[in-house]
Protein backbone atom coordinates (compact mmCIF):
# COMPACT_ATOMS: atom_id res chain seq x y z
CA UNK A 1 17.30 21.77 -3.63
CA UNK A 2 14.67 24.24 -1.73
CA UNK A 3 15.27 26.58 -4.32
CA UNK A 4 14.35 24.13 -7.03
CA UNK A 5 11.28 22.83 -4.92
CA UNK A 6 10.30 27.18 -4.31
CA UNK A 7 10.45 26.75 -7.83
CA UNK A 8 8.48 24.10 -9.22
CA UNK A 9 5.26 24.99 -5.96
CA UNK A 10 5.12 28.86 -7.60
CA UNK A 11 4.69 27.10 -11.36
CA UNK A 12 2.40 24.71 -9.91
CA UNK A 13 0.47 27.74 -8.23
CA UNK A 14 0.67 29.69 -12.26
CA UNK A 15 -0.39 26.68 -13.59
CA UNK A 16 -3.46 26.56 -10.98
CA UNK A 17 -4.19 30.14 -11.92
CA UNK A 18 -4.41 29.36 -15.56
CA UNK A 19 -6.91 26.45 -14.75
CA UNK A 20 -9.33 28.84 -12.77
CA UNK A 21 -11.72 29.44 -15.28
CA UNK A 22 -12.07 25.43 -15.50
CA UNK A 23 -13.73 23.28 -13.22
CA UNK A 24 -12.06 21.72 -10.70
CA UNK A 25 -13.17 18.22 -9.15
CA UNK A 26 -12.88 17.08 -6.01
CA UNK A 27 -11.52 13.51 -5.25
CA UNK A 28 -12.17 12.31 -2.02
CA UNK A 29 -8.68 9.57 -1.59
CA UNK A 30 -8.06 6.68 0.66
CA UNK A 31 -4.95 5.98 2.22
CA UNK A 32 -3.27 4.22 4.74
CA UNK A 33 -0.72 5.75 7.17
CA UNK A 34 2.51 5.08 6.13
CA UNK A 35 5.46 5.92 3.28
CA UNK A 36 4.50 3.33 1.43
CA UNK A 37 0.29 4.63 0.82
CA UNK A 38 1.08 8.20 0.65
CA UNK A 39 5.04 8.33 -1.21
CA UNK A 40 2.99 9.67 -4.52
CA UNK A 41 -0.35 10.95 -3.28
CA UNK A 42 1.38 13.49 -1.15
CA UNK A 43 4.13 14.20 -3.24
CA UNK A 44 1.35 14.96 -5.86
CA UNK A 45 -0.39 17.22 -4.00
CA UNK A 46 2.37 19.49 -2.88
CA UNK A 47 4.28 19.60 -5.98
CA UNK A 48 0.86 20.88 -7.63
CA UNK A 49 0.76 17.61 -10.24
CA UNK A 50 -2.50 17.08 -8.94
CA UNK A 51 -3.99 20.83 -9.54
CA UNK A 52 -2.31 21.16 -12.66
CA UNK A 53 -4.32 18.57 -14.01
CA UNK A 54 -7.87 20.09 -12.45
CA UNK A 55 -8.06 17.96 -9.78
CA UNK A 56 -8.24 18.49 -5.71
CA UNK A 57 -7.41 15.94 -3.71
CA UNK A 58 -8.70 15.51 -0.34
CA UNK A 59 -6.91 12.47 1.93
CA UNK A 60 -9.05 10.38 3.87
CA UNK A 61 -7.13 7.89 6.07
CA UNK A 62 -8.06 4.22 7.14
CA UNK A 63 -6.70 1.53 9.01
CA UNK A 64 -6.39 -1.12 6.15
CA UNK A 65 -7.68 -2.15 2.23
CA UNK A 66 -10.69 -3.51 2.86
CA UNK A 67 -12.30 -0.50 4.78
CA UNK A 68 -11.47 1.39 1.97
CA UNK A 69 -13.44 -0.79 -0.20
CA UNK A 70 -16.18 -1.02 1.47
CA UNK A 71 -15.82 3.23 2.16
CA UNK A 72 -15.63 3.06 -1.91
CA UNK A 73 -18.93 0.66 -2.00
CA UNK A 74 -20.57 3.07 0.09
CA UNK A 75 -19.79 6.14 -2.31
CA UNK A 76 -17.68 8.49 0.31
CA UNK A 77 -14.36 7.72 -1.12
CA UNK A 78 -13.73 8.52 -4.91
CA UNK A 79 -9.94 6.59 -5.30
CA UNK A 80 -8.58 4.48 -2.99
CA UNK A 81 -4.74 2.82 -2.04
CA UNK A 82 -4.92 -0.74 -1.38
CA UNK A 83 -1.85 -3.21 0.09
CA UNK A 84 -1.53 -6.63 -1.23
CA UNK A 85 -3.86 -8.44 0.78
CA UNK A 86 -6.97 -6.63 -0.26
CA UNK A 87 -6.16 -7.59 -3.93
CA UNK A 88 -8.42 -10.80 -3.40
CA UNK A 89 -11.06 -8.21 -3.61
CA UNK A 90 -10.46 -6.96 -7.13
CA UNK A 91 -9.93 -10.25 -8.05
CA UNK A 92 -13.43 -11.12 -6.67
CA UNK A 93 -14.98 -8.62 -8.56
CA UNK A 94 -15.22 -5.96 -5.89
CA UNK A 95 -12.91 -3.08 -7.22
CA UNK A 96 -10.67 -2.49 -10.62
CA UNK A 97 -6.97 -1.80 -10.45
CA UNK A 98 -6.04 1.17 -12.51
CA UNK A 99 -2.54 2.14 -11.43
CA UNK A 100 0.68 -0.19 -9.66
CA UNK A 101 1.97 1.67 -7.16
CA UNK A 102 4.72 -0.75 -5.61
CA UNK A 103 5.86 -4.23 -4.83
CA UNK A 104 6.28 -4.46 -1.17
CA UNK A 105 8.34 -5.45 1.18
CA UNK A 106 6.78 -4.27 4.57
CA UNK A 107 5.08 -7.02 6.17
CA UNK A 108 6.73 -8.96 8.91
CA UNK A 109 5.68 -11.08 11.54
CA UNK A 110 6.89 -10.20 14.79
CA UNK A 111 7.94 -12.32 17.97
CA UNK A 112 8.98 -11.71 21.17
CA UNK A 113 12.06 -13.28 22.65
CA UNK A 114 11.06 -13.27 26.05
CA UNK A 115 8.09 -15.41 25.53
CA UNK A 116 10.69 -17.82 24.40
CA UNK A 117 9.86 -17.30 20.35
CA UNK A 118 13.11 -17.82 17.96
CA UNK A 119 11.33 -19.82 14.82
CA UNK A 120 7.94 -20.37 13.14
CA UNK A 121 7.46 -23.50 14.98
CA UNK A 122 7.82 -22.10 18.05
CA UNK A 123 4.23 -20.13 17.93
CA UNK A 124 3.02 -23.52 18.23
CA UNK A 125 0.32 -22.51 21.03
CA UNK A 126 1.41 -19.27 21.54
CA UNK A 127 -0.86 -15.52 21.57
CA UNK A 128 -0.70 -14.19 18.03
CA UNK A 129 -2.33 -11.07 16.70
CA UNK A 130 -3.33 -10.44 12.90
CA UNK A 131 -5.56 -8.40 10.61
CA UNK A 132 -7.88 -10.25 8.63
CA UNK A 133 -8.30 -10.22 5.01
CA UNK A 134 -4.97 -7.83 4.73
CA UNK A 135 -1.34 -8.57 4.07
CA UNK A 136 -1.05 -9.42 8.03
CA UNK A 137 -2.91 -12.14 7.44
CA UNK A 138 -1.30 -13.38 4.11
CA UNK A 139 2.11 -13.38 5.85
CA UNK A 140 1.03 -15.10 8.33
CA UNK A 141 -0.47 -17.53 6.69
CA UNK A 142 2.55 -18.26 4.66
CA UNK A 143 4.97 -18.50 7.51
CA UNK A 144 2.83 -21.34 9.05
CA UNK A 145 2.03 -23.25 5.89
CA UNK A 146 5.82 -23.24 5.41
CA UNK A 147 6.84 -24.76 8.91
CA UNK A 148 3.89 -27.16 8.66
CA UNK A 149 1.47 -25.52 10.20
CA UNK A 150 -1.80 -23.86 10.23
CA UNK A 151 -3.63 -21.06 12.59
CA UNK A 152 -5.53 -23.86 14.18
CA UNK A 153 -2.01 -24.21 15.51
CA UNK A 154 -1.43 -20.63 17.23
CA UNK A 155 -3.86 -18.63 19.14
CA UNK A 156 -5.30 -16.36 16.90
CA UNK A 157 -6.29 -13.11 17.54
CA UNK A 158 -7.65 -10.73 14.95
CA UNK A 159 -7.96 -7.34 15.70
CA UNK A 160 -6.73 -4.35 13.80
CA UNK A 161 -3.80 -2.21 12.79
CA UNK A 162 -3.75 -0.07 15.98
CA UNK A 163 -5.30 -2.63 18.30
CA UNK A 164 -1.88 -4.93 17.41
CA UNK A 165 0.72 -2.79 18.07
CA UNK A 166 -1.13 -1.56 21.62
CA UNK A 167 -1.42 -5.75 21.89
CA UNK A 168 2.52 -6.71 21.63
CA UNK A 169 3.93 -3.56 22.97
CA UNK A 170 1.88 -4.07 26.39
CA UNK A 171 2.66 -7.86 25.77
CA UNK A 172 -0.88 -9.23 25.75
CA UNK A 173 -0.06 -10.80 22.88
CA UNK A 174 3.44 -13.02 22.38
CA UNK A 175 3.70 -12.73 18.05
CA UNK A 176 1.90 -11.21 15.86
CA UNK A 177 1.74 -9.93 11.87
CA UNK A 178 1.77 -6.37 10.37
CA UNK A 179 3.11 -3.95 8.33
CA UNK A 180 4.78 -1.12 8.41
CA UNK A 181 5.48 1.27 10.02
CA UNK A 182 3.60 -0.39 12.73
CA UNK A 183 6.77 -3.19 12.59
CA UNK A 184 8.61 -0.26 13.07
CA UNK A 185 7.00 1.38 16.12
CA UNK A 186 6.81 -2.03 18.02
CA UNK A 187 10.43 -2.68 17.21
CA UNK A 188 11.69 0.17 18.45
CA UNK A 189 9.63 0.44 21.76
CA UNK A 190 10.58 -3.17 23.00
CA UNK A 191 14.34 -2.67 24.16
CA UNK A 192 15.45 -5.33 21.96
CA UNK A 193 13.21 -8.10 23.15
CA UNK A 194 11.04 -8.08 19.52
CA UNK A 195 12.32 -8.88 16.21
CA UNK A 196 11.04 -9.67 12.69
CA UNK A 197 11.08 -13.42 12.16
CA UNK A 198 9.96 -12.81 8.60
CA UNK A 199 9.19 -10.64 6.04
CA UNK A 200 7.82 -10.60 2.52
CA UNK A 201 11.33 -11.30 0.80
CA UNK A 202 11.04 -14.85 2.37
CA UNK A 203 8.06 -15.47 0.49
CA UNK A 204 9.28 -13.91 -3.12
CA UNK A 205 9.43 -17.62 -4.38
CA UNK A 206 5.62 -18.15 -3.46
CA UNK A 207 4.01 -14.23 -4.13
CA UNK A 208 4.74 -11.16 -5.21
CA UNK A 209 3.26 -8.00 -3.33
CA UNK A 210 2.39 -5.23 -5.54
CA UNK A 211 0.43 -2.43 -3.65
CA UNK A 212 -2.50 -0.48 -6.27
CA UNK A 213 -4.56 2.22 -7.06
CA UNK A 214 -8.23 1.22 -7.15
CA UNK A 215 -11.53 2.61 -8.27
CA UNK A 216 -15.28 1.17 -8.52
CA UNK A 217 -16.33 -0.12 -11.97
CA UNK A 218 -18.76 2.03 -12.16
CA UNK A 219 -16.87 5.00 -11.18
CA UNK A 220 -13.90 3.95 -13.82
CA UNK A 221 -17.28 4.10 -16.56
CA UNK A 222 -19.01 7.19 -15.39
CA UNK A 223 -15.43 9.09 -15.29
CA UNK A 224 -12.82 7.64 -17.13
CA UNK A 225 -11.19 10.73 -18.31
CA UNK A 226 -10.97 11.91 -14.03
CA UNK A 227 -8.73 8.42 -13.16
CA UNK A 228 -6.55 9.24 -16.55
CA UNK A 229 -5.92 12.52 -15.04
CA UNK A 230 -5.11 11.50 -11.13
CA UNK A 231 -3.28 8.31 -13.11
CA UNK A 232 -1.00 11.52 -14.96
CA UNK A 233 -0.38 13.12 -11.93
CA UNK A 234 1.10 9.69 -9.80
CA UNK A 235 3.25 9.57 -12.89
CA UNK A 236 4.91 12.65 -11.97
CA UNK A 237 5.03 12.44 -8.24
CA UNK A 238 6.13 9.08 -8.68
CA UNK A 239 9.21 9.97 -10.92
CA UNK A 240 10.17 12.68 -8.22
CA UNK A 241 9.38 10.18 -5.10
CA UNK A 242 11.17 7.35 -6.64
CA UNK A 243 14.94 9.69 -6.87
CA UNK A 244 16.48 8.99 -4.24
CA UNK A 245 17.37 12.54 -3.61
CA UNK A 246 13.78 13.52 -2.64
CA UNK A 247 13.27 10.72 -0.14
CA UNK A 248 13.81 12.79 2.50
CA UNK A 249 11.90 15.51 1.12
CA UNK A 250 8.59 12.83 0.45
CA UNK A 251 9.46 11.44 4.48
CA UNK A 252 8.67 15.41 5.64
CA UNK A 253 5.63 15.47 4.02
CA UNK A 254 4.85 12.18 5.15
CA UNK A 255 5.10 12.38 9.17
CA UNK A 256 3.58 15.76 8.74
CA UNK A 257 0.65 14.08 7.41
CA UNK A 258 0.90 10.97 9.69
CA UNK A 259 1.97 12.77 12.78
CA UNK A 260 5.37 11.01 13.59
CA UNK A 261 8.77 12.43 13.24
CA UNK A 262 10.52 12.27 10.39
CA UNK A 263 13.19 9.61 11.00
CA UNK A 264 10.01 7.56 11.32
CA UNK A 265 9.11 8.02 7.84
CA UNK A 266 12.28 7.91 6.72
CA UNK A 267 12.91 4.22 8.18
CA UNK A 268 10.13 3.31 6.06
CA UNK A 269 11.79 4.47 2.28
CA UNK A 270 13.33 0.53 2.10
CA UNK A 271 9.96 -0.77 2.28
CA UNK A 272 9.77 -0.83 -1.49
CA UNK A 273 11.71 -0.60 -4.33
CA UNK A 274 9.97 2.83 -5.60
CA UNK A 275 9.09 2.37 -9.41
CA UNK A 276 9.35 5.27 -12.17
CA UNK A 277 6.30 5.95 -14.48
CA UNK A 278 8.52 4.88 -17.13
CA UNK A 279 8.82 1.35 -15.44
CA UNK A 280 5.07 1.17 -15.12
CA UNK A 281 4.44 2.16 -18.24
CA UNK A 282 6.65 -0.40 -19.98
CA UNK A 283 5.66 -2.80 -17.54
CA UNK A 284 2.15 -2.48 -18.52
CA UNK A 285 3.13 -2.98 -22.01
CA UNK A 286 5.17 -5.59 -22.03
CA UNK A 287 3.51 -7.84 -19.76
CA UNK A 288 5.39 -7.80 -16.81
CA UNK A 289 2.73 -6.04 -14.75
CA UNK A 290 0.33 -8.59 -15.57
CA UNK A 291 2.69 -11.49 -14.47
CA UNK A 292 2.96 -9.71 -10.65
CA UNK A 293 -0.92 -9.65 -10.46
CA UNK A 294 -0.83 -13.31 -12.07
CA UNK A 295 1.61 -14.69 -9.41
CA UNK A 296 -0.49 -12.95 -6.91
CA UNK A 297 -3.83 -14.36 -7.64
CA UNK A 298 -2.41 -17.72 -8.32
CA UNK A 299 -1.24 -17.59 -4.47
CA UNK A 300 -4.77 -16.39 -3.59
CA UNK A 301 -5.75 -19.38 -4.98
CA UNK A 302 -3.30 -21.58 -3.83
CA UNK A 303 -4.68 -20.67 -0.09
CA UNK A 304 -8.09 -20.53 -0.63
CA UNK A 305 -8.65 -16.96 -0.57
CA UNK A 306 -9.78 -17.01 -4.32
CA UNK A 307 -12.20 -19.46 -5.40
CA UNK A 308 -11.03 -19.72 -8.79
CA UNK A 309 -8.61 -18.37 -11.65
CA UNK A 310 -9.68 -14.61 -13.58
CA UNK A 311 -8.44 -13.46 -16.17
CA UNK A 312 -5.75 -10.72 -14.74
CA UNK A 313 -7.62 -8.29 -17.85
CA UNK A 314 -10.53 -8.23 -16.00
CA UNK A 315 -9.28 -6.43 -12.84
CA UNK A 316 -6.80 -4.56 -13.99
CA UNK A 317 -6.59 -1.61 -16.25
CA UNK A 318 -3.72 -1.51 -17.73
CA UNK A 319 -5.09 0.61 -20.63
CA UNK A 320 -5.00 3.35 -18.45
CA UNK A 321 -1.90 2.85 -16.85
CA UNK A 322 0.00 2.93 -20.53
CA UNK A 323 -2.88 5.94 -21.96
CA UNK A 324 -1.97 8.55 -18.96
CA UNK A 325 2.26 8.25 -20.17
CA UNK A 326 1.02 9.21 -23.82
């Protein structure tokens, strides 16, 4: 397997060679940091998928979807990865969807035993920390609306991604809702005493929680032919990140870019059931695509997130997703 991998960098690096007397353009990228944002990105990059197609990809890394929009707004970041909850801002008009990059599985909300936490109900009242306008939120919402409840209920503390696992692991908070592999790193540091009292899967007959590629309109206009080519390179890396046989491989490069060890990134490879370009590209085509970002925005709606219904057409591009597998 290193062999093969030696392989495929020194064609990548031929292939780069050959592309020298062509311009190359510089994409500044958005990501998040965990498996689940970077699985094709980075797997792009090293495998050379991205140079061989002219482009250079520099990562810039946020805390959550909507800074990345608004970092897009601004005009510092080129292409950005958004998680489900920031898909109310597409659907608002804010950003187009040009590629699907999974459908999730790594939100939970988290509860702590010893402040005497063992259902939904029981946050009646109690300290609990989420993210606003992100997945945290979303799954939070949903666990409370299903018990009855609403976060007029709870104490509710928004703060961000970092903020809430510092909040539950020094126990200033008693619950609280994220994603992973914060889940992950909150779990493991709390000697047994946190657990996951829900996660997406409990929610599949509500939502689904596909995870995107995203550019501005106006950049999509001005350089259509740039997202075809980054949309061509995630079809490769995603073909080689979704074998099984390279997760561990995708995990290295992962917590080398994250900064955790590699068990760490390799915990988070069942977040997501990692899709092929092929099953993108026929997914695109035969509808099924449209009917996760349907289901979505009909639960935006459903909580008040969306006003009201848009055509799924206008928001995502699924022209390019089934041009760039021609």
């Amino acid at each position: 397997m290193k062999k093969l991998l030696a392989l495929v960098m020194v064609l990548a690096m031929l292939c780069t060679a050959g592309l020298a007397g062509a311009e190359t353009i510089e994409l500044n990228v958005a990501y998040m940091p965990n498996y689940a944002s970077l699985w094709s990105v980075l797997t792009g990059i090293n495998m050379g998928y991205f140079a061989e197609e002219g482009l250079n990809v520099k990562l810039v890394e946020f805390a959550d979807g909507p800074t990345i929009i608004a970092a897009m707004e601004s005009g510092s970041i080129d292409i950005g990865y958004i998680g489900p909850g920031a898909h109310k801002l597409c659907i608002n008009g804010r950003a187009m969807i040009f590629a699907l990059s999974q459908i999730g599985d790594s939100d939970h909300v988290l509860v702590s035993k010893k402040a005497g936490i063992n259902t939904v109900q029981d946050l009646k009242g109690k300290k609990v920390g989420y993210s606003s306008g992100t997945s945290s939120e979303m799954i939070l919402q949903y666990a409370l609306e299903e018990a009855g409840m609403t976060m007029d209920d709870i104490q509710a503390y928004e703060m961000d991604a970092s903020a809430l696992v510092t909040a539950m692991m020094s126990g200033s908070i008693d619950a609280c809702a994220c994603w992973s592999p914060s889940t992950t790193t909150i779990i493991n540091a709390s000697n047994g005493d946190v657990f996951s009292l829900c996660s997406n899967k409990d929610f599949a007959h509500r939502t689904v929680t596909p995870a995107s590629w995203i550019v501005m309109k106006g950049y999509q206009e001005k350089n259509p032919e740039t997202v075809l080519k980054f949309t061509r390179a995630l079809y490769k890396a995603m073909d080689f990140g979704s074998n099984p046989e390279n997760y561990e491989q995708v995990a290295k490069w992962v917590a080398e870019q994250c900064g955790t060890d590699l068990q760490n990134a390799l915990d988070q490879t069942g977040d997501a059931a990692w899709p092929t370009a092929a099953e993108v590209i026929q997914g695109a085509q035969d509808g099924t695509i449209e009917g996760y970002y349907k289901v979505q925005q009909d639960a935006f709606i459903a909580s008040g997130a969306v006003e009201g219904a848009v055509p799924v057409a206008d928001y995502v591009l699924f022209d390019v997703m089934i041009e760039a597998g021609k």
